[in-house]
PDB file of N, CA and C in Angstrom:
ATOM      1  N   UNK A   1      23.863 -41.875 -55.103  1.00  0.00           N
ATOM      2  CA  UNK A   1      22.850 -41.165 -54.356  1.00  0.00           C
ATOM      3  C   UNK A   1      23.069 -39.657 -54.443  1.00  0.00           C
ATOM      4  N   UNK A   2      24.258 -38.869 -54.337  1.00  0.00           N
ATOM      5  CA  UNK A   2      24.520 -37.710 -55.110  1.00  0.00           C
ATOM      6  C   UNK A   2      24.022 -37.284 -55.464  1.00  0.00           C
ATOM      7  N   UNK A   3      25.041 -38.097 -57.005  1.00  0.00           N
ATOM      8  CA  UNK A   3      24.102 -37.449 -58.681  1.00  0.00           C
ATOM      9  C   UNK A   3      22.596 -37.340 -58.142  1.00  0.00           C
ATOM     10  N   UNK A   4      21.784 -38.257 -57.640  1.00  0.00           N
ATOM     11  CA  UNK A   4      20.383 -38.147 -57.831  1.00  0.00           C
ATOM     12  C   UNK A   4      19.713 -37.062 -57.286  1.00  0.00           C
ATOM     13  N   UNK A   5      20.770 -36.770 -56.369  1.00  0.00           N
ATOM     14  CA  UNK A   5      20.185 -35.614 -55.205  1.00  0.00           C
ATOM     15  C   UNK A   5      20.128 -33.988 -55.700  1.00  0.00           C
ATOM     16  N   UNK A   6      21.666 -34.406 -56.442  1.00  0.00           N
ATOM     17  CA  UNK A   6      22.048 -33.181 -57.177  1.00  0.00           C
ATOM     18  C   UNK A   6      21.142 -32.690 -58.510  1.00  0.00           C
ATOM     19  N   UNK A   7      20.673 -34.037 -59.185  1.00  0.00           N
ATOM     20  CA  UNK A   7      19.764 -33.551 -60.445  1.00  0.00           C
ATOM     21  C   UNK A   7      18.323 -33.125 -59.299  1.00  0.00           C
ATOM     22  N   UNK A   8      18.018 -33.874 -58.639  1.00  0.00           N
ATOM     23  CA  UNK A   8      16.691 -33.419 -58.263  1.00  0.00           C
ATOM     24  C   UNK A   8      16.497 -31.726 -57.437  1.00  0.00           C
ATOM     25  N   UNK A   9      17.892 -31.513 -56.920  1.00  0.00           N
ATOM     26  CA  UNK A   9      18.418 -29.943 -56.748  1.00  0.00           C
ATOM     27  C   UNK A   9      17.903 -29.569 -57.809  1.00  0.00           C
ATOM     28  N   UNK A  10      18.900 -29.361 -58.920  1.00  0.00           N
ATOM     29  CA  UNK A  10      19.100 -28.613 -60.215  1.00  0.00           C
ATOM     30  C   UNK A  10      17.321 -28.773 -60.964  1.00  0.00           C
ATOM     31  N   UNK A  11      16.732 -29.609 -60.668  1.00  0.00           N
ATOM     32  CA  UNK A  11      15.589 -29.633 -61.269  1.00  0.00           C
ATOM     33  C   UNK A  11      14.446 -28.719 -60.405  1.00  0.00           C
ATOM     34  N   UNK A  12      14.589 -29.090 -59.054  1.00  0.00           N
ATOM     35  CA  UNK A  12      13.719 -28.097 -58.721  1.00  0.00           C
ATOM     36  C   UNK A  12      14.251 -26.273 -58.748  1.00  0.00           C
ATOM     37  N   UNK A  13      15.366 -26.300 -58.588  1.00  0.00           N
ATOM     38  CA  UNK A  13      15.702 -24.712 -59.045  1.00  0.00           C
ATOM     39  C   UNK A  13      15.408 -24.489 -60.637  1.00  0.00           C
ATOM     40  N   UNK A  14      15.765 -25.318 -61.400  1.00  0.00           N
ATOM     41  CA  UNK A  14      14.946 -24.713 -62.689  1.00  0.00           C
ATOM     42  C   UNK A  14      13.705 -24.896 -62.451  1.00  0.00           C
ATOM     43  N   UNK A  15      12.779 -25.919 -62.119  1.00  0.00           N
ATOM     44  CA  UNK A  15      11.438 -25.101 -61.528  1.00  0.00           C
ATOM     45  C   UNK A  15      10.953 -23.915 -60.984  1.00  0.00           C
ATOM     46  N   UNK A  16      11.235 -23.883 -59.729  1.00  0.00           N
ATOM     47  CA  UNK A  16      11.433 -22.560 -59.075  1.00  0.00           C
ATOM     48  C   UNK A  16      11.559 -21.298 -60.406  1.00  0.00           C
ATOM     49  N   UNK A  17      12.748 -21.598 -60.649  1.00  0.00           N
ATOM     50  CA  UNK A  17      13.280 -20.416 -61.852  1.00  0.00           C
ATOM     51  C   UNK A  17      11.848 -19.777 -62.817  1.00  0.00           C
ATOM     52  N   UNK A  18      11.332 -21.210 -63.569  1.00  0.00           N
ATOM     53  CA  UNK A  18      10.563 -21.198 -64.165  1.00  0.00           C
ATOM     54  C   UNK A  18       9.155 -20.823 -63.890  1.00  0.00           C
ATOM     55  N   UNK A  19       8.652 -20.697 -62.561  1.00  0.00           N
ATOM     56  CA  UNK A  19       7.664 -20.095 -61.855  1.00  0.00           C
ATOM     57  C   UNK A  19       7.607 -18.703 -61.806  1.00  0.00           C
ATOM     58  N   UNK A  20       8.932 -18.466 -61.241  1.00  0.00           N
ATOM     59  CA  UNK A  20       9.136 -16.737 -61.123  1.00  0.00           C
ATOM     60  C   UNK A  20       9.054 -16.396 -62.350  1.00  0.00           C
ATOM     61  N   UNK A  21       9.591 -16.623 -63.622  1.00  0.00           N
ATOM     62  CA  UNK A  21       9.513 -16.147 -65.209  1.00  0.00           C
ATOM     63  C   UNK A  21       7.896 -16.149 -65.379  1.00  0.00           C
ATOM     64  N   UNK A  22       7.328 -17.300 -65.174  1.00  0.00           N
ATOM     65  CA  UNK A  22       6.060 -17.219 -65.594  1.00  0.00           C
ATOM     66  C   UNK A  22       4.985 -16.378 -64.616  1.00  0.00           C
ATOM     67  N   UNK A  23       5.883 -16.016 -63.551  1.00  0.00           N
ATOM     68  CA  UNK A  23       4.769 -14.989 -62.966  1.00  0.00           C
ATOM     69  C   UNK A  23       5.184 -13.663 -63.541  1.00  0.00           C
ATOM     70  N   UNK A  24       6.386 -13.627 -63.348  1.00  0.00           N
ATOM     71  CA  UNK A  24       6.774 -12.248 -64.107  1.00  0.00           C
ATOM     72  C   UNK A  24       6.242 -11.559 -65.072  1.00  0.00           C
ATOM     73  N   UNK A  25       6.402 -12.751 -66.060  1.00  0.00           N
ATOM     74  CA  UNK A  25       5.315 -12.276 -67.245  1.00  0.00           C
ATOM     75  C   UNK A  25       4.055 -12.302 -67.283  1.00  0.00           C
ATOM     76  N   UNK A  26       3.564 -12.960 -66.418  1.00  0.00           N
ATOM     77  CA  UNK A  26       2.289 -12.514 -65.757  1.00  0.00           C
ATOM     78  C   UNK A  26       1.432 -11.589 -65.365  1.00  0.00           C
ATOM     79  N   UNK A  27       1.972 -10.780 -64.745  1.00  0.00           N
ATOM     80  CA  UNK A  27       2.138  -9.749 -64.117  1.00  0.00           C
ATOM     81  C   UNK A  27       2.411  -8.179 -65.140  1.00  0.00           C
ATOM     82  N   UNK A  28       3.487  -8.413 -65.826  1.00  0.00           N
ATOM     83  CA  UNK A  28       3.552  -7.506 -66.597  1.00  0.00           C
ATOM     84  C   UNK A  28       2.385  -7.515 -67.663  1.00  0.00           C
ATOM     85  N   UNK A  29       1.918  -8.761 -68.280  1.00  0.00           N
ATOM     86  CA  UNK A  29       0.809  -8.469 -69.368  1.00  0.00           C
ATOM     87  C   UNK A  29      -0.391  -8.432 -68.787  1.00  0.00           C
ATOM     88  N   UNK A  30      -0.798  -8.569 -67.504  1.00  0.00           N
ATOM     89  CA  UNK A  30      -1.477  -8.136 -66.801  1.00  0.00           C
ATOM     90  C   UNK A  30      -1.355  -6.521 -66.983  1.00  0.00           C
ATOM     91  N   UNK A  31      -0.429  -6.195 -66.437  1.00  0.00           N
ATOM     92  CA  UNK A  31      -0.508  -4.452 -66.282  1.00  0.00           C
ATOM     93  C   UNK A  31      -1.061  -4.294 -67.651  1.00  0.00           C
ATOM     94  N   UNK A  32       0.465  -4.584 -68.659  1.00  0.00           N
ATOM     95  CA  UNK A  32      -0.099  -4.021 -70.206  1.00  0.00           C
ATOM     96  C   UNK A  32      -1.729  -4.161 -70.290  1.00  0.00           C
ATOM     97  N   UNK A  33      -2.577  -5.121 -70.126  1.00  0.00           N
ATOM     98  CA  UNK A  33      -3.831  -5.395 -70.535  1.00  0.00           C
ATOM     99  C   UNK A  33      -4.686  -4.211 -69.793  1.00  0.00           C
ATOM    100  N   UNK A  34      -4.224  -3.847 -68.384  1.00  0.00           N
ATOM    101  CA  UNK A  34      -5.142  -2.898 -67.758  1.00  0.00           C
ATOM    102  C   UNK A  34      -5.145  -1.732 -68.125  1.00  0.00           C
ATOM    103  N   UNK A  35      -3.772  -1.120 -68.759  1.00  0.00           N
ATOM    104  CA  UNK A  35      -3.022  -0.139 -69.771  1.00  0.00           C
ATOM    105  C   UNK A  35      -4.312   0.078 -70.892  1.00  0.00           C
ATOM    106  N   UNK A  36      -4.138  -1.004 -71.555  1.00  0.00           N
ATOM    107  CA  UNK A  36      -4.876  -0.810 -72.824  1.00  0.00           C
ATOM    108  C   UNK A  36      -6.432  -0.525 -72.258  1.00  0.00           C
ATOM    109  N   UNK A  37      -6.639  -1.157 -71.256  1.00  0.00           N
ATOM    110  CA  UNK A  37      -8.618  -1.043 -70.996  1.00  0.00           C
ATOM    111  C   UNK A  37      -8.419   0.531 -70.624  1.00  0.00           C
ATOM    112  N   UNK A  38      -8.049   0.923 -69.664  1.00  0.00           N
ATOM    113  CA  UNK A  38      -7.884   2.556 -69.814  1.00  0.00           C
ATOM    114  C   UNK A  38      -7.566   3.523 -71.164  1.00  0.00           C
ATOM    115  N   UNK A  39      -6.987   2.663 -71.825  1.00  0.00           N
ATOM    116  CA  UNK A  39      -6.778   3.427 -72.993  1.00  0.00           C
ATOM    117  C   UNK A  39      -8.045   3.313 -73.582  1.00  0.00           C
ATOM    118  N   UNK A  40      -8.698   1.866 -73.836  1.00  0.00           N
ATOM    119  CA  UNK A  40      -9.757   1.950 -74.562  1.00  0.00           C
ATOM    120  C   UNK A  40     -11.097   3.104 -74.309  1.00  0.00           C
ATOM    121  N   UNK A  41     -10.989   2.644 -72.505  1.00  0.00           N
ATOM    122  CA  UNK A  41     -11.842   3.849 -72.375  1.00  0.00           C
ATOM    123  C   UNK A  41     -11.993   4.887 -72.464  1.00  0.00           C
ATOM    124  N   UNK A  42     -10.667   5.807 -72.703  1.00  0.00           N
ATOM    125  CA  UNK A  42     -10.391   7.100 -73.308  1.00  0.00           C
ATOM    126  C   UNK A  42     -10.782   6.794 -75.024  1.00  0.00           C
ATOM    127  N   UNK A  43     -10.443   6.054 -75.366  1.00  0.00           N
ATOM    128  CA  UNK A  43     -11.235   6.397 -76.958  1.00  0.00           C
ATOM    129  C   UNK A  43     -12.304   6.256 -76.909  1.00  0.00           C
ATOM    130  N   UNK A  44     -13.374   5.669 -76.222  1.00  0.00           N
ATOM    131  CA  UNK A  44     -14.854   5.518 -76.562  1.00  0.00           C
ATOM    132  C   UNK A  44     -15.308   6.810 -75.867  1.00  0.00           C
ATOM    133  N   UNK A  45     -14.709   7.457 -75.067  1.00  0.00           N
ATOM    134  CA  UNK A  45     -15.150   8.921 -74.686  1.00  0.00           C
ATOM    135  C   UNK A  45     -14.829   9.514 -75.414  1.00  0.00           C
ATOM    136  N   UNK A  46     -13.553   9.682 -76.348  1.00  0.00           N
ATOM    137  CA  UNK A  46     -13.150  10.706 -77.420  1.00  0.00           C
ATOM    138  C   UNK A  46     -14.137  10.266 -78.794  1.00  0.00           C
ATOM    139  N   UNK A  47     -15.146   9.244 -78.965  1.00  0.00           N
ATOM    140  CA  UNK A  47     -15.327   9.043 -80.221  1.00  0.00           C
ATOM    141  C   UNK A  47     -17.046   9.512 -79.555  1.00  0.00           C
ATOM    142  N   UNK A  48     -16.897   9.379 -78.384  1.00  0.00           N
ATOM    143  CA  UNK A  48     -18.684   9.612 -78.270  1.00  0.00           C
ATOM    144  C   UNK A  48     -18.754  11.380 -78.476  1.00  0.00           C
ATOM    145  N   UNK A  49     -17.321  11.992 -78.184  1.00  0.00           N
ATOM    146  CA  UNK A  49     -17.460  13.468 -77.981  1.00  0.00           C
ATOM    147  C   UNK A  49     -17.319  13.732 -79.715  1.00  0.00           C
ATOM    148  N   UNK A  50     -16.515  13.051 -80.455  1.00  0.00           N
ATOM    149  CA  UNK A  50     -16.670  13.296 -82.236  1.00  0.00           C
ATOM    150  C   UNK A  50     -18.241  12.732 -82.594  1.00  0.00           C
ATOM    151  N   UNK A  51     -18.653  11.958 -81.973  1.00  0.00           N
ATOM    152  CA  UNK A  51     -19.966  11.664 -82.769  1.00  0.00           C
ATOM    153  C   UNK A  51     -21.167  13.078 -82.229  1.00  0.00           C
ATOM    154  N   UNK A  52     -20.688  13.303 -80.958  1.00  0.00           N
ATOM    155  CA  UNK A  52     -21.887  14.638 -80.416  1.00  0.00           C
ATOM    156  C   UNK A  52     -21.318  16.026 -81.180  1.00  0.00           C
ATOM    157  N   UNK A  53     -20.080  16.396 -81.831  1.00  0.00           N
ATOM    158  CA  UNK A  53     -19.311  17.122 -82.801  1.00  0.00           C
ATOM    159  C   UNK A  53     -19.875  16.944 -84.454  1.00  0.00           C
ATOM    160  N   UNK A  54     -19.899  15.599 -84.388  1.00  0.00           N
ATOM    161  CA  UNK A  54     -20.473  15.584 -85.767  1.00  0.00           C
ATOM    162  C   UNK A  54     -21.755  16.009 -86.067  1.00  0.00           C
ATOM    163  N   UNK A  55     -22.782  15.271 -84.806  1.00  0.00           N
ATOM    164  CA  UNK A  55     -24.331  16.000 -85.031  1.00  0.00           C
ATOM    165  C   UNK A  55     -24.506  17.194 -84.634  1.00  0.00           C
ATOM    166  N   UNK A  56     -23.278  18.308 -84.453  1.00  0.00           N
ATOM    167  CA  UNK A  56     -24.053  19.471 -84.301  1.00  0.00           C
ATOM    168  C   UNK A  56     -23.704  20.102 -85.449  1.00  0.00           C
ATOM    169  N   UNK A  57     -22.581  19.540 -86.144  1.00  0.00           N
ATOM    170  CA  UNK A  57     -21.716  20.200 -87.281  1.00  0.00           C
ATOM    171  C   UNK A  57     -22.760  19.820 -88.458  1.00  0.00           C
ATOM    172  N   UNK A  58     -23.020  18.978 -88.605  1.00  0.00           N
ATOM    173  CA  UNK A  58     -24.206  18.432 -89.767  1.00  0.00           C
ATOM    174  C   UNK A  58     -25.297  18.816 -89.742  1.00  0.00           C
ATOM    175  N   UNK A  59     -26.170  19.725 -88.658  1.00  0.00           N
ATOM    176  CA  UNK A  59     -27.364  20.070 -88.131  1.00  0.00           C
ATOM    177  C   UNK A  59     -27.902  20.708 -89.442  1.00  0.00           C
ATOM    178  N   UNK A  60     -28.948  21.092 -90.253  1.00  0.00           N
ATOM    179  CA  UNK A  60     -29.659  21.061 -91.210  1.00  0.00           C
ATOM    180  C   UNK A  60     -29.780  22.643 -91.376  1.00  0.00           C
ATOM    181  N   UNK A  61     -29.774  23.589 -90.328  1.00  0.00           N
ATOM    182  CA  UNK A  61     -30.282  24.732 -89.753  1.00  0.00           C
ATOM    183  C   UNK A  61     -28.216  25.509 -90.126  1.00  0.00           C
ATOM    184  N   UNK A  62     -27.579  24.670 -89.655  1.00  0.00           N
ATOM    185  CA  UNK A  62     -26.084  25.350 -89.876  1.00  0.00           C
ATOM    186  C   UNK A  62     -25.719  24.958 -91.409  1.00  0.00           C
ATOM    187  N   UNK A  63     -26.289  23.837 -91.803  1.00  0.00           N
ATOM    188  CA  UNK A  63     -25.485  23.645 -93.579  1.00  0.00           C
ATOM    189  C   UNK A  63     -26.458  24.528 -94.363  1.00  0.00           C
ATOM    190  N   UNK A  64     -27.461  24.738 -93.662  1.00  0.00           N
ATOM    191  CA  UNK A  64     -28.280  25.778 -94.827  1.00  0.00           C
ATOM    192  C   UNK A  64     -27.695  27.492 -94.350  1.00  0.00           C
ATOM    193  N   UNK A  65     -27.490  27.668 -93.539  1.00  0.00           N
ATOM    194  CA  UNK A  65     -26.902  29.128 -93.068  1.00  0.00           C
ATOM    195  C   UNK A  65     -25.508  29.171 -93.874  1.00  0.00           C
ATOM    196  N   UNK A  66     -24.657  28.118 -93.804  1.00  0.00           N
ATOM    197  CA  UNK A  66     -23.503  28.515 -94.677  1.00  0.00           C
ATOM    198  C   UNK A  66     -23.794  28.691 -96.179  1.00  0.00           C
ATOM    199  N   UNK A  67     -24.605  27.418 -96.661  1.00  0.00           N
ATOM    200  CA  UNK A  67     -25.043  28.018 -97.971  1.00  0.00           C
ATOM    201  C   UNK A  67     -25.322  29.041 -98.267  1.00  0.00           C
ATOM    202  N   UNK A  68     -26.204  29.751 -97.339  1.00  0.00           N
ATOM    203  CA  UNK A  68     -26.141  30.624 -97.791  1.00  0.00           C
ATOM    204  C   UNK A  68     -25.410  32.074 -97.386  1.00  0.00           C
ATOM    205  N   UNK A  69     -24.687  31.903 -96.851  1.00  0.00           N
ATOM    206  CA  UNK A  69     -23.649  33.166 -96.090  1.00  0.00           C
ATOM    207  C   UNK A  69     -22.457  32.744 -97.128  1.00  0.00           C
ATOM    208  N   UNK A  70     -21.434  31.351 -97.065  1.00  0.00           N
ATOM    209  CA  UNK A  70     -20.719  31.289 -97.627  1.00  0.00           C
ATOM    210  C   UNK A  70     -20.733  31.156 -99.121  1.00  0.00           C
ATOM    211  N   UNK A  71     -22.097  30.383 -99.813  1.00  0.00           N
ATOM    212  CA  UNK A  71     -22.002  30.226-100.977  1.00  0.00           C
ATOM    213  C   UNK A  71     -22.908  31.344-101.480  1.00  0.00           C
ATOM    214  N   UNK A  72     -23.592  32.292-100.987  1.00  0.00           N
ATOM    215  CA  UNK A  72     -24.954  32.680-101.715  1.00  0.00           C
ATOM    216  C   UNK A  72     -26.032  32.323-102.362  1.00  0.00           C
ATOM    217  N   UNK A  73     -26.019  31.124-101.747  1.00  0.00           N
ATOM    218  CA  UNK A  73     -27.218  30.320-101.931  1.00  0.00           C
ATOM    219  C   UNK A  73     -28.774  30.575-102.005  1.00  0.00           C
ATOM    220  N   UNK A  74     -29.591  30.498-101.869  1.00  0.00           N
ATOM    221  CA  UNK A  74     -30.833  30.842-101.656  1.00  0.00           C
ATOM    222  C   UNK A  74     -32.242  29.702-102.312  1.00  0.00           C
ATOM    223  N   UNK A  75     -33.086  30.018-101.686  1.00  0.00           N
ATOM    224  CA  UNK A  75     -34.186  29.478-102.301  1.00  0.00           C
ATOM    225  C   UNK A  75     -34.777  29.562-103.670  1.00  0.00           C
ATOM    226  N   UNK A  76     -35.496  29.008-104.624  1.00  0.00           N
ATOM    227  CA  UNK A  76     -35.432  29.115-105.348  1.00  0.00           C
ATOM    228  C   UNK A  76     -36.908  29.631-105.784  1.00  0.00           C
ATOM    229  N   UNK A  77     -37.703  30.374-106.456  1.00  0.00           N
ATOM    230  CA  UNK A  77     -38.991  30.600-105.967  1.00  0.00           C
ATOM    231  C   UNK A  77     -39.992  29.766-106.403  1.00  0.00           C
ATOM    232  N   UNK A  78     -41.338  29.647-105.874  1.00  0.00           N
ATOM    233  CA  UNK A  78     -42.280  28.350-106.081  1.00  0.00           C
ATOM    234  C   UNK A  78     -42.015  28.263-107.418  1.00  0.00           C
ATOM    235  N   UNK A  79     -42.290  29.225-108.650  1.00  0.00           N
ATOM    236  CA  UNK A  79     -42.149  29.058-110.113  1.00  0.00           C
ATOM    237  C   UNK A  79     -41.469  27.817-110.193  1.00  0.00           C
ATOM    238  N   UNK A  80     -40.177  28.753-110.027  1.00  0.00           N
ATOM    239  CA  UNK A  80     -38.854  27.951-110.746  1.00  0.00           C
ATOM    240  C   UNK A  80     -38.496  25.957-109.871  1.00  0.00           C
ATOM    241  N   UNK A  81     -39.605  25.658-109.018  1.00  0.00           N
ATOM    242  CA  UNK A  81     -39.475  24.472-108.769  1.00  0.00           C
ATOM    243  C   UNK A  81     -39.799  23.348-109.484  1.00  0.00           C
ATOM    244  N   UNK A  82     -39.433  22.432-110.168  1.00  0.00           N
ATOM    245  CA  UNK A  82     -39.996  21.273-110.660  1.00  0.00           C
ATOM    246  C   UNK A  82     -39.682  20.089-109.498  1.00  0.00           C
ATOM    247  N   UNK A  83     -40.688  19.360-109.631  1.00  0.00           N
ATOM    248  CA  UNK A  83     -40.969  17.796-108.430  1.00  0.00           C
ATOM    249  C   UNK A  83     -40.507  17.077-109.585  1.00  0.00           C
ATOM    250  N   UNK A  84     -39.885  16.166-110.047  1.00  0.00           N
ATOM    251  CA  UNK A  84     -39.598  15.202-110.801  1.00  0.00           C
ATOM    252  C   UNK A  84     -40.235  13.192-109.713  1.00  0.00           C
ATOM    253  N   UNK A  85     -41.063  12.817-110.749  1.00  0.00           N
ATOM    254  CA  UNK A  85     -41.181  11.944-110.282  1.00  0.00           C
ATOM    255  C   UNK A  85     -40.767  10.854-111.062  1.00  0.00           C
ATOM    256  N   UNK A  86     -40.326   9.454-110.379  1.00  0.00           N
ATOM    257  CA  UNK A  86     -40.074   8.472-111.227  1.00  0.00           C
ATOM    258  C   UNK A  86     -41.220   7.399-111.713  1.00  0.00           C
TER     259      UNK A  86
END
């Protein structure tokens, strides 16, 4: 009657044991997971602020001003235009 008492001890403390581990880790990948959703949400604000960066940087009105400030670009006059059609 002991032994029986004694394994059914030892069994419920490794239960027990095994509860607390599995909350533990519970708990912690819990946090980690809430970690990462904050993180995520800092990148979809940093990628919405590169995409509102990109459309002002690409704007049609600024790549033609550098052309022609940085490259010396210019128009070309009606003459010298050909339309090529296919």
């Amino acid at each position: 009657m002991v032994r029986v008492d004694a394994v059914l001890v030892a069994l419920a403390v490794a239960s027990a044991l095994g509860v607390i581990s599995a909350q533990h880790q519970a708990r912690r990948l819990h946090t980690a997971f809430e970690r990462e959703q904050v993180r995520a949400q800092a990148l979809e604000v940093e990628w919405g602020q590169l995409q509102l960066e990109q459309s002002t940087w690409a704007t049609h009105g600024r790549i033609e001003k550098l052309a022609r400030d940085r490259l010396g670009m210019h128009l070309p006059p009606e003459g010298q235009v050909l339309v090529v059609e296919p």
